[in-house]
C-alpha atoms as a PDB file:
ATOM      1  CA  UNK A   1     -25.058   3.814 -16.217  1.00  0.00           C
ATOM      2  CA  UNK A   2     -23.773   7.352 -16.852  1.00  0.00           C
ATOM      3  CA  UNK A   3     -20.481   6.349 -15.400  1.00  0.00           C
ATOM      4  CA  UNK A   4     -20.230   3.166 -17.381  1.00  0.00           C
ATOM      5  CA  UNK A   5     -17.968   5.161 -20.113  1.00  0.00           C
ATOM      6  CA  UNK A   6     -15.902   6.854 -17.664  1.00  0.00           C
ATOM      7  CA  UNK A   7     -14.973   3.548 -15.813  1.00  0.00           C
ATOM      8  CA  UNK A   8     -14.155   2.078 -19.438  1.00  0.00           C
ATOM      9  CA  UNK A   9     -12.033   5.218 -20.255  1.00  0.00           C
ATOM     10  CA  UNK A  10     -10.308   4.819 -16.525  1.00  0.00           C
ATOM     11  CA  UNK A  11      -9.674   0.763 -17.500  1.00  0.00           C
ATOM     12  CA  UNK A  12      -8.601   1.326 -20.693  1.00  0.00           C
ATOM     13  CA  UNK A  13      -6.077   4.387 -19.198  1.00  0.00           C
ATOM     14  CA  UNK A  14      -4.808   1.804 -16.291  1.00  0.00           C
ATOM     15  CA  UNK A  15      -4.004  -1.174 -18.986  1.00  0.00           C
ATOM     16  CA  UNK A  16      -2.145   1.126 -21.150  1.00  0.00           C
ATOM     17  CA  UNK A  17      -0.153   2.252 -17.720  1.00  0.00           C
ATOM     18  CA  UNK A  18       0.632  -0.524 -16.278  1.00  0.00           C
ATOM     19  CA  UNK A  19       0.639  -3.300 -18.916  1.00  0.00           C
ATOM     20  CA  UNK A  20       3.390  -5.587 -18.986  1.00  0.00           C
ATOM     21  CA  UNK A  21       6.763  -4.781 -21.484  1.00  0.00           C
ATOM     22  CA  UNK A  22       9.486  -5.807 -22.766  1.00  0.00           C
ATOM     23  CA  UNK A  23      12.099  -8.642 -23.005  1.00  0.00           C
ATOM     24  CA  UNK A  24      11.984  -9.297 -18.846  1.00  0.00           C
ATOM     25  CA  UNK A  25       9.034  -9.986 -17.150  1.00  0.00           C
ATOM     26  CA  UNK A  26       8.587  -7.666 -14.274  1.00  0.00           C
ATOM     27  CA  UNK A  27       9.421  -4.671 -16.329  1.00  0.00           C
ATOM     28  CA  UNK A  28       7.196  -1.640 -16.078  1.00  0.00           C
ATOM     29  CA  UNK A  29       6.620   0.081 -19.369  1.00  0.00           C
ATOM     30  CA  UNK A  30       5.498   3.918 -19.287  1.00  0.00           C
ATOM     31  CA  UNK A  31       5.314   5.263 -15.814  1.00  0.00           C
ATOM     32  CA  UNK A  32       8.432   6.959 -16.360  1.00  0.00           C
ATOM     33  CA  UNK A  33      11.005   8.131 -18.457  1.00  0.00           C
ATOM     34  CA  UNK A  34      13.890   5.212 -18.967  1.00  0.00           C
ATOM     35  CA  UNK A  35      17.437   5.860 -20.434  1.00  0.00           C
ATOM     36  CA  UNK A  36      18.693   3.938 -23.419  1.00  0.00           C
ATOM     37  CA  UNK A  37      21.142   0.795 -22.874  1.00  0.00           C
ATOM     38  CA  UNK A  38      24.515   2.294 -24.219  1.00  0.00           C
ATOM     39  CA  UNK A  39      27.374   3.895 -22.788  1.00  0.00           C
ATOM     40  CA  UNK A  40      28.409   3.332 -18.734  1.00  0.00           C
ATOM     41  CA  UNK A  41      25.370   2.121 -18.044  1.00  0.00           C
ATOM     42  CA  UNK A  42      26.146  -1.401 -20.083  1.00  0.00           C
ATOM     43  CA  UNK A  43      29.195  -1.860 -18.329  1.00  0.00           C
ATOM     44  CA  UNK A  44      27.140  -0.635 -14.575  1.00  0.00           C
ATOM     45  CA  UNK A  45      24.357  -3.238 -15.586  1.00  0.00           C
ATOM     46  CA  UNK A  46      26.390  -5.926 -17.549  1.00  0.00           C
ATOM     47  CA  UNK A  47      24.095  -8.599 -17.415  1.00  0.00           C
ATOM     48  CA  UNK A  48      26.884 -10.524 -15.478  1.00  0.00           C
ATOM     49  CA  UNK A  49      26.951 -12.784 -12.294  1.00  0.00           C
ATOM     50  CA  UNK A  50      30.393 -12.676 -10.431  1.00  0.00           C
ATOM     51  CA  UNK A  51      32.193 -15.890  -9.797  1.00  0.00           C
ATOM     52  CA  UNK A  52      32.039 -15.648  -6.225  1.00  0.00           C
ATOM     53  CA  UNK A  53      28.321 -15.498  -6.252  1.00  0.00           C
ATOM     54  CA  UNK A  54      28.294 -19.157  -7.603  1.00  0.00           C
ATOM     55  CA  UNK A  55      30.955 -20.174  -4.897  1.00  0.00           C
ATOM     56  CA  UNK A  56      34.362 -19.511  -7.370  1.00  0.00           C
ATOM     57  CA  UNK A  57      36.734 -17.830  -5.331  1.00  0.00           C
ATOM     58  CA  UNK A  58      39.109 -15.999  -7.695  1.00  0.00           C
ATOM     59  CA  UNK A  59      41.720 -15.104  -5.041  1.00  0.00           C
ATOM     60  CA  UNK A  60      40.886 -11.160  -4.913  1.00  0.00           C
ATOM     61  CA  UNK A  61      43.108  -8.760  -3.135  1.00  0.00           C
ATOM     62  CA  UNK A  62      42.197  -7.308   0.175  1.00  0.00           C
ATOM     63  CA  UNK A  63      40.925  -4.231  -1.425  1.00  0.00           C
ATOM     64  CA  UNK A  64      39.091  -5.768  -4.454  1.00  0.00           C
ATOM     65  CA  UNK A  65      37.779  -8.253  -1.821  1.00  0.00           C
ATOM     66  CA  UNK A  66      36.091  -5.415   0.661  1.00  0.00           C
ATOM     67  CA  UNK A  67      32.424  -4.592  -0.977  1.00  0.00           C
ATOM     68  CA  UNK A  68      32.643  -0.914   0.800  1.00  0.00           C
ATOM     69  CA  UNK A  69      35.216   0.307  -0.996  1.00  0.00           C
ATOM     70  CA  UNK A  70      34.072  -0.826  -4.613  1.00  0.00           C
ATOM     71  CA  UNK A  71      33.150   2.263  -6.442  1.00  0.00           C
ATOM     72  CA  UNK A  72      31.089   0.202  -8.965  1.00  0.00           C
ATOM     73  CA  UNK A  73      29.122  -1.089  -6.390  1.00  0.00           C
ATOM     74  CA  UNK A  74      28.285   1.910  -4.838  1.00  0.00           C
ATOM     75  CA  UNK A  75      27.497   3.178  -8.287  1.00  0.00           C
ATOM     76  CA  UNK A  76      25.250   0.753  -9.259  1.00  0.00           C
ATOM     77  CA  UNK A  77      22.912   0.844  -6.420  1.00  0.00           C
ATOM     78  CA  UNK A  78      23.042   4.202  -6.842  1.00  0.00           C
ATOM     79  CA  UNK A  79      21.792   4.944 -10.468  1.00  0.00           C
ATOM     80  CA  UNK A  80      19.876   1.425 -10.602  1.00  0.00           C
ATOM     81  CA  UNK A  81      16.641   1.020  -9.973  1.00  0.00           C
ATOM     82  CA  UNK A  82      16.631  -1.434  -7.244  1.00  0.00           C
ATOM     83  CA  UNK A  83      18.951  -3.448  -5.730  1.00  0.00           C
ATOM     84  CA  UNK A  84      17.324  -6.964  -4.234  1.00  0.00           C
ATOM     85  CA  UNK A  85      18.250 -10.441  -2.709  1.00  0.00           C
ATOM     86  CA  UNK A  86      16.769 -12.759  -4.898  1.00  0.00           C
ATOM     87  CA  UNK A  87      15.894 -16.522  -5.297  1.00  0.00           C
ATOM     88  CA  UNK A  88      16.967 -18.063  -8.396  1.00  0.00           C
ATOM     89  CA  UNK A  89      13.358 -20.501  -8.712  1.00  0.00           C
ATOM     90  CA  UNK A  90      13.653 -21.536 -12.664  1.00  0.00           C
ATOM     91  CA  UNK A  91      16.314 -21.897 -15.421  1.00  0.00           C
ATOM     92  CA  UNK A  92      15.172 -22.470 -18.649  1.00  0.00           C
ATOM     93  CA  UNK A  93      17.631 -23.300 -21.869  1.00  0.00           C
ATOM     94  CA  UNK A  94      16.461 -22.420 -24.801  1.00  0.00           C
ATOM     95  CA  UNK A  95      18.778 -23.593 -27.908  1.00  0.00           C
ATOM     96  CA  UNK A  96      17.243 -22.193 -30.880  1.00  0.00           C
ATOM     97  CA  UNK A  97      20.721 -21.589 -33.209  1.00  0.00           C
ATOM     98  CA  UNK A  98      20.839 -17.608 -32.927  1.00  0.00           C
ATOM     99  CA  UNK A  99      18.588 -17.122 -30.263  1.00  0.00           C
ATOM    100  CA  UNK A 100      20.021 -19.412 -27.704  1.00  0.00           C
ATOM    101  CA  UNK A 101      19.707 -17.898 -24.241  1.00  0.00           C
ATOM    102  CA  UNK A 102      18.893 -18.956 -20.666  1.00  0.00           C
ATOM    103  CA  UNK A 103      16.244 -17.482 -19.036  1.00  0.00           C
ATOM    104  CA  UNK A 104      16.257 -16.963 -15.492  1.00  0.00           C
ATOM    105  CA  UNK A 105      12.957 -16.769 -12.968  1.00  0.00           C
ATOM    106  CA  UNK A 106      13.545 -14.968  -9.960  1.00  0.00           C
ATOM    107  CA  UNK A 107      11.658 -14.351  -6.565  1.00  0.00           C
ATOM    108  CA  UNK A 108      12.380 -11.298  -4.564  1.00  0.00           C
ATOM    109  CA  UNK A 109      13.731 -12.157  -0.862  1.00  0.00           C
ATOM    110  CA  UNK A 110      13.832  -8.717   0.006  1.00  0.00           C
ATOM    111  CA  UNK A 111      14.163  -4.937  -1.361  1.00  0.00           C
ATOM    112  CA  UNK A 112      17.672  -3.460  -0.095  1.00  0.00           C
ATOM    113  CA  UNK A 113      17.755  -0.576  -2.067  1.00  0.00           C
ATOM    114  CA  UNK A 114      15.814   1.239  -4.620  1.00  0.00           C
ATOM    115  CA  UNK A 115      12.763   2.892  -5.671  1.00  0.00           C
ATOM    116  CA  UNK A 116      11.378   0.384  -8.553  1.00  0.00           C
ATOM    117  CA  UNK A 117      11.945  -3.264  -7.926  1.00  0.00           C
ATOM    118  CA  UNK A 118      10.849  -5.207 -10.677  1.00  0.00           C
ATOM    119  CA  UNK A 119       7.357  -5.785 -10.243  1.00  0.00           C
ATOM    120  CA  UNK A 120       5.509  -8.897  -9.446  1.00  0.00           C
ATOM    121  CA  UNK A 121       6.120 -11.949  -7.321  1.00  0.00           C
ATOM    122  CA  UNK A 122       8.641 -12.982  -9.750  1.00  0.00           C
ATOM    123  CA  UNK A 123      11.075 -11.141 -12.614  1.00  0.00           C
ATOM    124  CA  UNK A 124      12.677 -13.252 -15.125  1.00  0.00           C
ATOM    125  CA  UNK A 125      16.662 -12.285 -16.665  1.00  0.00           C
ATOM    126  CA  UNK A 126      17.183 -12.760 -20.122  1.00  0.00           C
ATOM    127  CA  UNK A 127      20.797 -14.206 -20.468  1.00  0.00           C
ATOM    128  CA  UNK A 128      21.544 -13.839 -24.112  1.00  0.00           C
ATOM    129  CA  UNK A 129      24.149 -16.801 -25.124  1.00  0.00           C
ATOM    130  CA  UNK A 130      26.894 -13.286 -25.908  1.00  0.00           C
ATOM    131  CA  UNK A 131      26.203 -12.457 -22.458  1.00  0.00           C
ATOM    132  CA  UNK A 132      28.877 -12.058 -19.971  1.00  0.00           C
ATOM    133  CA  UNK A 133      26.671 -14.367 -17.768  1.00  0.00           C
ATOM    134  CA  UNK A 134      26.267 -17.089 -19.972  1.00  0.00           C
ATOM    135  CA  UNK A 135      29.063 -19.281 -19.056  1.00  0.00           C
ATOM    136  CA  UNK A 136      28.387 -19.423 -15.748  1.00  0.00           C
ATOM    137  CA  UNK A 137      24.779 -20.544 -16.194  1.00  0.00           C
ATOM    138  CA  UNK A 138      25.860 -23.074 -18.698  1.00  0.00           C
ATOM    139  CA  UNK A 139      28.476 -24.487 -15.769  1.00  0.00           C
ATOM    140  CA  UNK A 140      26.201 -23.952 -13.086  1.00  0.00           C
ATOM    141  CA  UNK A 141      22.843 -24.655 -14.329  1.00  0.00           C
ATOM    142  CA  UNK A 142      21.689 -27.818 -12.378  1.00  0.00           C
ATOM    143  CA  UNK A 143      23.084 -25.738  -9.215  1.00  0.00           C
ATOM    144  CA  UNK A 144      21.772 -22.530  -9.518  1.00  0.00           C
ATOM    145  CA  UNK A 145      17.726 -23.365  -8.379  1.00  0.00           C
ATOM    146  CA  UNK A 146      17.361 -22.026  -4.961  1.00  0.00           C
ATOM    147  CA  UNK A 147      20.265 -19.920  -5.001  1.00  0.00           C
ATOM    148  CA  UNK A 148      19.719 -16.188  -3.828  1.00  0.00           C
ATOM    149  CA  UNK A 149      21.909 -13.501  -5.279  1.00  0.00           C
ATOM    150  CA  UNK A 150      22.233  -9.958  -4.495  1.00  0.00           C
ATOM    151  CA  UNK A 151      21.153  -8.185  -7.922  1.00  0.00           C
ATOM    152  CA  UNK A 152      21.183  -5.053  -8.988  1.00  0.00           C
ATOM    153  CA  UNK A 153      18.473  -3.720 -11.935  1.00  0.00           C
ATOM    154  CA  UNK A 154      17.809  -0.744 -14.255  1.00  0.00           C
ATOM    155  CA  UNK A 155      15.431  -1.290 -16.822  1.00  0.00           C
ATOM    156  CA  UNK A 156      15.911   0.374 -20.010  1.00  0.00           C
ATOM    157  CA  UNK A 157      14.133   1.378 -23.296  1.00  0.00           C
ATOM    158  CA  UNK A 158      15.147  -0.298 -26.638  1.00  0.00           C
ATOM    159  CA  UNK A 159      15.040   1.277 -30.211  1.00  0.00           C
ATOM    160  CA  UNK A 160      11.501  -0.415 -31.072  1.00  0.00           C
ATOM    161  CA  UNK A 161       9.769   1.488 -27.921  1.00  0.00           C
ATOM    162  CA  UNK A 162       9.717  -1.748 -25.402  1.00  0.00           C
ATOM    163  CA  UNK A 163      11.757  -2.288 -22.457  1.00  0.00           C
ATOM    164  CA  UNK A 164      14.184  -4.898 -20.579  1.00  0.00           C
ATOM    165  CA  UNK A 165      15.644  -5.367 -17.545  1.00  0.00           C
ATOM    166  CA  UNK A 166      19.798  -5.560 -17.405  1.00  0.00           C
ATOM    167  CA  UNK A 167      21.662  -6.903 -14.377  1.00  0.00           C
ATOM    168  CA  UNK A 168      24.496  -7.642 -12.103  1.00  0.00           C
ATOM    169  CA  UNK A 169      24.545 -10.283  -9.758  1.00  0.00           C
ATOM    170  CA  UNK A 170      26.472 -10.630  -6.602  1.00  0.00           C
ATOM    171  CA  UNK A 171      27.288 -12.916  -3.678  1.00  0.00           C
ATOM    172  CA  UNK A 172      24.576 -12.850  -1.258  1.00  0.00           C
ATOM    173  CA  UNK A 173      26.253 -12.044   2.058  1.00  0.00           C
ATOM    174  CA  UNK A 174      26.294  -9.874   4.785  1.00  0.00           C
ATOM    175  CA  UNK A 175      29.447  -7.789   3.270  1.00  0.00           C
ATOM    176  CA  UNK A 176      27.450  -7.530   0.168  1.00  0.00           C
ATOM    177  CA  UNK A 177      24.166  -6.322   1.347  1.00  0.00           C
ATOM    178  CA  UNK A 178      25.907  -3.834   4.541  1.00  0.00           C
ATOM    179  CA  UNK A 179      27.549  -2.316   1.259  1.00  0.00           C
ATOM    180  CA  UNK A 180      24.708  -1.527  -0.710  1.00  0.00           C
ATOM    181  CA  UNK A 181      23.057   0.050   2.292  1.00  0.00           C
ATOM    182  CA  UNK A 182      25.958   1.903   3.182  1.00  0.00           C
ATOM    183  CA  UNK A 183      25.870   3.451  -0.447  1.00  0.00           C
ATOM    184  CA  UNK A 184      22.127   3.696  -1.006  1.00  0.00           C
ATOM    185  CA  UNK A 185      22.191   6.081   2.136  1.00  0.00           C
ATOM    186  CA  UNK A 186      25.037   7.822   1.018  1.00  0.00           C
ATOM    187  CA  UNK A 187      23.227   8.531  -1.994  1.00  0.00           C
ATOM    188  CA  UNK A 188      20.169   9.360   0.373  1.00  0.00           C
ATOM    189  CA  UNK A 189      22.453  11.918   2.480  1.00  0.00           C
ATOM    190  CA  UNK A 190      23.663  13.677  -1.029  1.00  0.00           C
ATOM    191  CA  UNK A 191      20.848  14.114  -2.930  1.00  0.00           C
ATOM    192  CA  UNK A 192      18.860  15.686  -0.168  1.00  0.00           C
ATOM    193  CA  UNK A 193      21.748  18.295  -0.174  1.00  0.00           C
END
């Protein structure tokens, strides 16, 4: 009985830890210091999902086409906090005037990169209807279920204290996913330095 308050103090320290936050589910509010979406980072994490990753082939150049050498790429898994191949399992419209989004469920295939994958079995992306990403769902939508993406994450704080995830998607393939390990242990090899 003497520990009884302790254990309540511990509880009520773990649920104010580890609680859920923020616009995305999956997001992990308070166990660490998050940047503010502005700047680079909104054009790093876009909240965008390439046309090639929904089968649109857009006739790149050799150079544009090669993963490795994309210095955004390597950026992003880089500074992000994760980088994973994940299963697109829900998409759900919501049409209310202003507020008109799509709302993405995801299920994590598997981590390639990245210290803080969104947690949970599943981590939804808010697509705001202003979002770069929006078309494509809107196109797409019926064809997107079951679709795995390779998609890199950073969650960020807002001005009113919560946070939210922001995202890019790309193709999930082997060119893809050999690139973001390449650079993840780049990144490895330089910080250690």
């Amino acid at each position: 009985m003497r520990f009884l308050p302790i254990l309540l103090t511990l509880g009520i320290a773990s649920v104010g830890m580890f609680g859920c936050g923020g616009a995305a589910s999956g997001a992990s509010k308070g166990t660490r210091p998050l940047p503010a979406y502005s700047g680079h980072a909104t054009e790093l994490f876009d909240d965008d999902i390439e046309p090639r990753a929904v089968g649109i082939d857009l006739s790149l150049s050799q150079a544009q086409a090669n993963p490795r050498s994309d210095s955004v790429l390597r950026e992003r898994t880089q500074v992000g906090d994760a980088v994973v191949r994940a299963r697109v399992d829900t998409v759900t419209a919501k049409n209310d005037g202003v507020d008109a989004r799509y709302d993405l469920g995801l299920r994590p295939v598997e981590k390639i990169a990245g210290e803080h994958p969104p947690s949970g079995e599943n981590f939804n992306l808010r697509i705001e209807r202003t979002s770069p990403a929006a078309n494509i769902v809107k196109n797409f939508q019926n064809r997107l279920h079951g679709r795995i993406f390779v998609v890199f994450v950073r969650e960020f704080v807002r001005p009113d204290g919560d946070t939210e995830l922001h995202f890019h998607a790309a193709p999930d393939n082997k060119d893809v996913v050999d690139a973001v390990r390449a650079a993840a242990a780049f990144g490895e090899g330089t910080a250690s330095k």
